[in-house]
PDB file of N, CA and C in Angstrom:
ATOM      1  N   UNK A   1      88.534  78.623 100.852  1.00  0.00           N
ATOM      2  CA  UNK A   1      87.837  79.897 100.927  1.00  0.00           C
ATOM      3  C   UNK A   1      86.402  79.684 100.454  1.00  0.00           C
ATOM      4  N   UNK A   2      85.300  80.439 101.480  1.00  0.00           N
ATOM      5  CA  UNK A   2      84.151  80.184 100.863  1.00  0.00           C
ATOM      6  C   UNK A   2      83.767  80.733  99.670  1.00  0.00           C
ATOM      7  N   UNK A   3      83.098  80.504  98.448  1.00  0.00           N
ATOM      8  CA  UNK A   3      82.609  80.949  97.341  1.00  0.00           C
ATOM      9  C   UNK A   3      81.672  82.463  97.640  1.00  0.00           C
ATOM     10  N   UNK A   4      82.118  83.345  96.242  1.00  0.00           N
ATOM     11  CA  UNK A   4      81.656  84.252  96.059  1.00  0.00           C
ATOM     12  C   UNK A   4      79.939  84.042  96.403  1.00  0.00           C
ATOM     13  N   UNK A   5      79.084  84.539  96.608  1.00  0.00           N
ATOM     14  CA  UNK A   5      77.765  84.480  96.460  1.00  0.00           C
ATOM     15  C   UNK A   5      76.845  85.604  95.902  1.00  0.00           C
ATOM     16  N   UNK A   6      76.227  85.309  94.212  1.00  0.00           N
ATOM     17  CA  UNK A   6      75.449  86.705  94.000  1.00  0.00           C
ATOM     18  C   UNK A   6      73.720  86.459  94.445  1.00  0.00           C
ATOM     19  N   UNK A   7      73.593  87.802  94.716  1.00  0.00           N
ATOM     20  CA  UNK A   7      72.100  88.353  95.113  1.00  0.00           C
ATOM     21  C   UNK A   7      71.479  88.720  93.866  1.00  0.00           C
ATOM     22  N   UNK A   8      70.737  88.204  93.030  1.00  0.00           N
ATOM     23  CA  UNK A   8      69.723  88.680  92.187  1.00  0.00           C
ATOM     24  C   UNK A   8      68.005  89.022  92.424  1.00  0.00           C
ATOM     25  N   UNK A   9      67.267  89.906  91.762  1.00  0.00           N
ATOM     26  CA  UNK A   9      66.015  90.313  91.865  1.00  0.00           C
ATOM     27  C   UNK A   9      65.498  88.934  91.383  1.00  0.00           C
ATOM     28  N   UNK A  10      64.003  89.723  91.315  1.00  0.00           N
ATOM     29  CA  UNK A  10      62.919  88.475  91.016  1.00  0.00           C
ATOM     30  C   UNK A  10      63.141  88.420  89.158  1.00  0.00           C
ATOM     31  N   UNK A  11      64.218  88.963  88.407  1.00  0.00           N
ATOM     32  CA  UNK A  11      64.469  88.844  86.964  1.00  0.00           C
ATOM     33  C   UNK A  11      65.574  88.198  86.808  1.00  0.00           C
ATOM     34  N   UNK A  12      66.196  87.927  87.792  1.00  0.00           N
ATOM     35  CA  UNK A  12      67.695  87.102  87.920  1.00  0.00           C
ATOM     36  C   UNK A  12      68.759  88.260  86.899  1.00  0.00           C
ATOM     37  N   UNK A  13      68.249  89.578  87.697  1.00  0.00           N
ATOM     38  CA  UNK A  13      69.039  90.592  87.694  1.00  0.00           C
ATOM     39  C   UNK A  13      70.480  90.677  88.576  1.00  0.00           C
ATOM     40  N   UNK A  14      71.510  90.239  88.678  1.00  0.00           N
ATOM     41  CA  UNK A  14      72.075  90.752  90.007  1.00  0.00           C
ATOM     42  C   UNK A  14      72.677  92.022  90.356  1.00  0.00           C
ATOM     43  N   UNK A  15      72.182  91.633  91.476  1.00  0.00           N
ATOM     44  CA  UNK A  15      72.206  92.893  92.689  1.00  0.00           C
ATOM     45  C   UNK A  15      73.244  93.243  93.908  1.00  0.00           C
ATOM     46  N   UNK A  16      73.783  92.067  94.018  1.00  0.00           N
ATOM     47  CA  UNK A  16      74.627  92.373  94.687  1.00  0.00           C
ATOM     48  C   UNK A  16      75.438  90.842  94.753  1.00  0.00           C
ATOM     49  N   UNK A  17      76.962  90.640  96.140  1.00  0.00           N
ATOM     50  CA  UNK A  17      77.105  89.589  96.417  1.00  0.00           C
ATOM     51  C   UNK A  17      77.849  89.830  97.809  1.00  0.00           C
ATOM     52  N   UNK A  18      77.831  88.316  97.945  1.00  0.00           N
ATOM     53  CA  UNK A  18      78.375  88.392  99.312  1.00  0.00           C
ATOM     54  C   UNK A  18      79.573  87.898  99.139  1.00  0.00           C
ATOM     55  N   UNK A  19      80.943  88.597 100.005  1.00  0.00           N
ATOM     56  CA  UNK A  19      82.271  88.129  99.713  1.00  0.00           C
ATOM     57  C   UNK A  19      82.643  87.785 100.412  1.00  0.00           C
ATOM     58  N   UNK A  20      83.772  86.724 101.173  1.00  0.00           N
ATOM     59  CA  UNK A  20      84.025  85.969 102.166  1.00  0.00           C
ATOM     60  C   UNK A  20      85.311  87.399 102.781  1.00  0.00           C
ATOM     61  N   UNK A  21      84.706  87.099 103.828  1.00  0.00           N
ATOM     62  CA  UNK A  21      85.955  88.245 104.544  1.00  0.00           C
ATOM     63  C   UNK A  21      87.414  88.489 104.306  1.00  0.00           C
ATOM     64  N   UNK A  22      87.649  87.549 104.085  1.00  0.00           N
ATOM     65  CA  UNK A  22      89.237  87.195 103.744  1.00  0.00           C
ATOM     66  C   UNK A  22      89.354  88.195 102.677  1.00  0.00           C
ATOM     67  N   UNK A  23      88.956  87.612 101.523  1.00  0.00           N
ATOM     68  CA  UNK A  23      88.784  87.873 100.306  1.00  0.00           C
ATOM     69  C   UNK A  23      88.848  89.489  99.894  1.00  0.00           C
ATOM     70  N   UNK A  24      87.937  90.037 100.757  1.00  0.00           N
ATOM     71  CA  UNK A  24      86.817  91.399 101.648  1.00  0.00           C
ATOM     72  C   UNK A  24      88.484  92.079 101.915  1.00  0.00           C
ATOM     73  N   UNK A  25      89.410  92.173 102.590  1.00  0.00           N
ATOM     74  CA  UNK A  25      90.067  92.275 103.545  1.00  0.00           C
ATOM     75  C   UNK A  25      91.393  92.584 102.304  1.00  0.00           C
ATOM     76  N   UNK A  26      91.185  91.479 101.544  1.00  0.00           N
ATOM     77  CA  UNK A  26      92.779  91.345 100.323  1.00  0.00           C
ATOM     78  C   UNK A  26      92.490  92.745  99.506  1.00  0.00           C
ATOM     79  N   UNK A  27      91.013  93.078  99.125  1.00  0.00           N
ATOM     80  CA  UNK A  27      90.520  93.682  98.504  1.00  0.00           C
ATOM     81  C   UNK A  27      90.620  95.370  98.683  1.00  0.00           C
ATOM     82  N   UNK A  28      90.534  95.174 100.500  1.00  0.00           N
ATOM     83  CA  UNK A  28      90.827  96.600 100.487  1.00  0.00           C
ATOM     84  C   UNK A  28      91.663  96.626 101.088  1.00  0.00           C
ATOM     85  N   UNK A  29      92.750  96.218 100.865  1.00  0.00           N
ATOM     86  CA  UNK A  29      94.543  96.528 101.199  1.00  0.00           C
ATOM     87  C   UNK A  29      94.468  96.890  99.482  1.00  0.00           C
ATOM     88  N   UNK A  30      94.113  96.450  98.445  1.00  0.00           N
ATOM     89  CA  UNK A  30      94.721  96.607  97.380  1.00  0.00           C
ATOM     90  C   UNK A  30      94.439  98.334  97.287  1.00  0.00           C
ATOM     91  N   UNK A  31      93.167  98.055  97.542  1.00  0.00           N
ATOM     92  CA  UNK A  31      92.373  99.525  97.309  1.00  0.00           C
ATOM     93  C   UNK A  31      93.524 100.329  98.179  1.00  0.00           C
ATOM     94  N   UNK A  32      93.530 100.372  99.448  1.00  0.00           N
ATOM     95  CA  UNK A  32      94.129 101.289 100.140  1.00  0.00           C
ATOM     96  C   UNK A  32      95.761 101.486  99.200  1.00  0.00           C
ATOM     97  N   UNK A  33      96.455  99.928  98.888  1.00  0.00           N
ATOM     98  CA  UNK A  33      97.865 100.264  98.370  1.00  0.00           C
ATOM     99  C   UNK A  33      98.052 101.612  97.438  1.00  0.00           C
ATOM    100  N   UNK A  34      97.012 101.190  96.061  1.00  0.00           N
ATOM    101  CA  UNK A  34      96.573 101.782  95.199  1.00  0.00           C
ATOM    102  C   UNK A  34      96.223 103.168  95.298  1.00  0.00           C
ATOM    103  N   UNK A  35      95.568 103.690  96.133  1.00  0.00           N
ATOM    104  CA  UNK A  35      95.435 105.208  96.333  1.00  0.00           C
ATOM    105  C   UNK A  35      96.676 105.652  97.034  1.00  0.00           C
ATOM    106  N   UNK A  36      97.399 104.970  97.882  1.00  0.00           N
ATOM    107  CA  UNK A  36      98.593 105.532  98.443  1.00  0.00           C
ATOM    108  C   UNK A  36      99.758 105.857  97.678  1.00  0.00           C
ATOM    109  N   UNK A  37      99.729 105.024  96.353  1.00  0.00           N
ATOM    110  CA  UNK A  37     100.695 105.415  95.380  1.00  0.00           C
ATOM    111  C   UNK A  37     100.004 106.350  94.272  1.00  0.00           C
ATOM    112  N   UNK A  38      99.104 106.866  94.498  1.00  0.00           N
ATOM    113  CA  UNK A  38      98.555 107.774  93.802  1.00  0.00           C
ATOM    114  C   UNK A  38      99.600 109.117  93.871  1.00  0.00           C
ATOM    115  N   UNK A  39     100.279 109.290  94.776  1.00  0.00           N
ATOM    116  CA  UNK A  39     100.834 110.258  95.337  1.00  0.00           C
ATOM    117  C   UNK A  39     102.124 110.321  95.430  1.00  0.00           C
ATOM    118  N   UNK A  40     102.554 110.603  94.552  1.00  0.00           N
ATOM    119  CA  UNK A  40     104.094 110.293  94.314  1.00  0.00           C
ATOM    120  C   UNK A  40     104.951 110.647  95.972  1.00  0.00           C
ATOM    121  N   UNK A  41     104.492 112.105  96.368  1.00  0.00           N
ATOM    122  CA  UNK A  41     105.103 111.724  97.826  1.00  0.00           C
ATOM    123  C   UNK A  41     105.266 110.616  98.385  1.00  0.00           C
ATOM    124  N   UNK A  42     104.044 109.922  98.344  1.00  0.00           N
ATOM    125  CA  UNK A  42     103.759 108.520  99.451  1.00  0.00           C
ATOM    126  C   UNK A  42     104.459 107.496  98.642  1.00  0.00           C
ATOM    127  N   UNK A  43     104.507 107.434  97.549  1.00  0.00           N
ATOM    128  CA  UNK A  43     105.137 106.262  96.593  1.00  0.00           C
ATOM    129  C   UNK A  43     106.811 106.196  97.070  1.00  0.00           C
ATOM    130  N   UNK A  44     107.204 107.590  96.939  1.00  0.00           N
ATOM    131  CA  UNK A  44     108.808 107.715  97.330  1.00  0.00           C
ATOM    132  C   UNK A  44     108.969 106.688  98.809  1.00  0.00           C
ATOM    133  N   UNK A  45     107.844 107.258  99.701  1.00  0.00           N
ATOM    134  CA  UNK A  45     107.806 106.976 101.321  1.00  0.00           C
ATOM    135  C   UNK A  45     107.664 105.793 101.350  1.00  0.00           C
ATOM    136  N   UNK A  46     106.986 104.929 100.471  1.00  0.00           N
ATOM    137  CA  UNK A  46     106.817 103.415 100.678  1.00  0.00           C
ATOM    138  C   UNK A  46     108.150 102.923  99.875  1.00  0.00           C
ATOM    139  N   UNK A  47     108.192 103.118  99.463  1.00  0.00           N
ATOM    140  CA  UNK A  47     109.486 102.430  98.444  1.00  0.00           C
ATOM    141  C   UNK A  47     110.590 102.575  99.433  1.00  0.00           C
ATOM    142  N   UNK A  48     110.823 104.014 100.156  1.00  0.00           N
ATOM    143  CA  UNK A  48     111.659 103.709 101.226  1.00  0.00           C
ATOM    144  C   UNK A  48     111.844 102.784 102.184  1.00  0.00           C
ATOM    145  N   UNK A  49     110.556 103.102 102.368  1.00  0.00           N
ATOM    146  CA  UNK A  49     110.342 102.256 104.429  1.00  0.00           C
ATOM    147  C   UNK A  49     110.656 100.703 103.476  1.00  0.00           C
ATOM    148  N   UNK A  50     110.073 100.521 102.457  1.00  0.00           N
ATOM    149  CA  UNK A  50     109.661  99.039 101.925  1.00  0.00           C
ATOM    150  C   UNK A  50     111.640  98.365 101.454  1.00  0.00           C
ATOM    151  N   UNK A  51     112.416  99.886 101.313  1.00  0.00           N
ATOM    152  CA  UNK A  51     114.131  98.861 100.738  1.00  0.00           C
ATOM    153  C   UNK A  51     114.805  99.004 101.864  1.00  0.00           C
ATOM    154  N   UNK A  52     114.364  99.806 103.480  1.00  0.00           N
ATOM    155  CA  UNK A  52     114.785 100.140 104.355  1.00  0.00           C
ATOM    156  C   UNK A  52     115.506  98.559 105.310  1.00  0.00           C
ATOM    157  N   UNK A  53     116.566  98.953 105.302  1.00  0.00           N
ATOM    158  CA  UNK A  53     117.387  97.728 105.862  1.00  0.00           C
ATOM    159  C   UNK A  53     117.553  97.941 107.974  1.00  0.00           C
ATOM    160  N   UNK A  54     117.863  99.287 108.048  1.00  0.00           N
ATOM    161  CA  UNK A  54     117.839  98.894 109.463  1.00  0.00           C
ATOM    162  C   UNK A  54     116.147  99.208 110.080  1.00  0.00           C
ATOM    163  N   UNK A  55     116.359  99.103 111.308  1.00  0.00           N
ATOM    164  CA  UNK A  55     114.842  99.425 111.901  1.00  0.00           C
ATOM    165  C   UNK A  55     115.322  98.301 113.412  1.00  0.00           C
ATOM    166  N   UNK A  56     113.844  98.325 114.274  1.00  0.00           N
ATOM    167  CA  UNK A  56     113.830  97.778 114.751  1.00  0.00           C
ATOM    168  C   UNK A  56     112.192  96.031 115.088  1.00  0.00           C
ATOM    169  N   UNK A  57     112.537  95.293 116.056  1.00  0.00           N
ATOM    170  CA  UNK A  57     112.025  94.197 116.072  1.00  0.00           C
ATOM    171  C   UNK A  57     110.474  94.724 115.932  1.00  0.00           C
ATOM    172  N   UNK A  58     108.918  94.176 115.848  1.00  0.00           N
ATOM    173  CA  UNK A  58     108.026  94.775 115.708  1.00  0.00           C
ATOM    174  C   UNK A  58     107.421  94.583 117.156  1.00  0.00           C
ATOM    175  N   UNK A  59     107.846  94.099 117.978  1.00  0.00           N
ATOM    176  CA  UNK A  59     107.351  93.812 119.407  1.00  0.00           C
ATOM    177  C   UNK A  59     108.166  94.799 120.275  1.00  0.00           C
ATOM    178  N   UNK A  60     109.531  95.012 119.748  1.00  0.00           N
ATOM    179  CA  UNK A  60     110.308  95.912 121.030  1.00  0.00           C
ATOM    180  C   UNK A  60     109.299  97.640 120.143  1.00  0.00           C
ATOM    181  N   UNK A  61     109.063  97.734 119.616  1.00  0.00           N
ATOM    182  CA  UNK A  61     108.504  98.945 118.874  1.00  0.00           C
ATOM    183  C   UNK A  61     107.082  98.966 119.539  1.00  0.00           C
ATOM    184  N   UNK A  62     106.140  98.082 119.883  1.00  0.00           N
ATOM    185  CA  UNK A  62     105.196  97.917 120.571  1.00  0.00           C
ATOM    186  C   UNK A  62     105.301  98.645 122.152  1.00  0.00           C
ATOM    187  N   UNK A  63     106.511  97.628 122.269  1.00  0.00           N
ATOM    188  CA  UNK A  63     106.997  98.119 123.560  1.00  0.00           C
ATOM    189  C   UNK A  63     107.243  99.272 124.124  1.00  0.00           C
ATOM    190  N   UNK A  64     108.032  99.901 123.650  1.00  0.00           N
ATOM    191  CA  UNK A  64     108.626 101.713 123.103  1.00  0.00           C
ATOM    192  C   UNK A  64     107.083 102.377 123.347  1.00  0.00           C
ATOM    193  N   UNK A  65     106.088 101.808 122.292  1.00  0.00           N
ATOM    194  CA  UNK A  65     104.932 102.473 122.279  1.00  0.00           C
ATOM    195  C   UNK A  65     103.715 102.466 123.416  1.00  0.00           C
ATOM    196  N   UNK A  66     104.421 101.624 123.705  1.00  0.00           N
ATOM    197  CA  UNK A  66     103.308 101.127 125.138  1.00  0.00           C
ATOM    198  C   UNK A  66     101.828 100.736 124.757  1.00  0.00           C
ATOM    199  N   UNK A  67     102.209  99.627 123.889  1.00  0.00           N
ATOM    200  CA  UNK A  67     100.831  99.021 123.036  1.00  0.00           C
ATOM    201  C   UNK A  67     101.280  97.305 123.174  1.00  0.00           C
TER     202      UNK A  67
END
């Protein structure tokens, strides 16, 4: 993975950085997880779908969907 990179002023203030996408990407799944269990509704709903044993394949569900 490429290295973090910070942006500092002309005081070697920093200002910002640049994050490798990946990284970018892990970051806001956490974010998104995190507000979704904010909500005890949604917490119940994931905990479901997440111990849920039947279902179906993720391609025949594509299929169904016409995607």
């Amino acid at each position: 993975m490429e290295p973090i990179r910070y942006i500092s002023d002309e005081h070697n203030n920093v200002t910002g950085v640049i994050v490798p996408i990946d990284l970018w990407r892990e970051i806001q799944s956490e974010k998104e997880t995190a507000h979704l269990l904010k909500s005890e509704n949604m917490k119940k709903r994931l905990l479901k779908a997440k111990n849920r044993k039947e279902g179906i394949p993720f391609d025949e569900a594509c299929k169904k969907l016409g995607v």
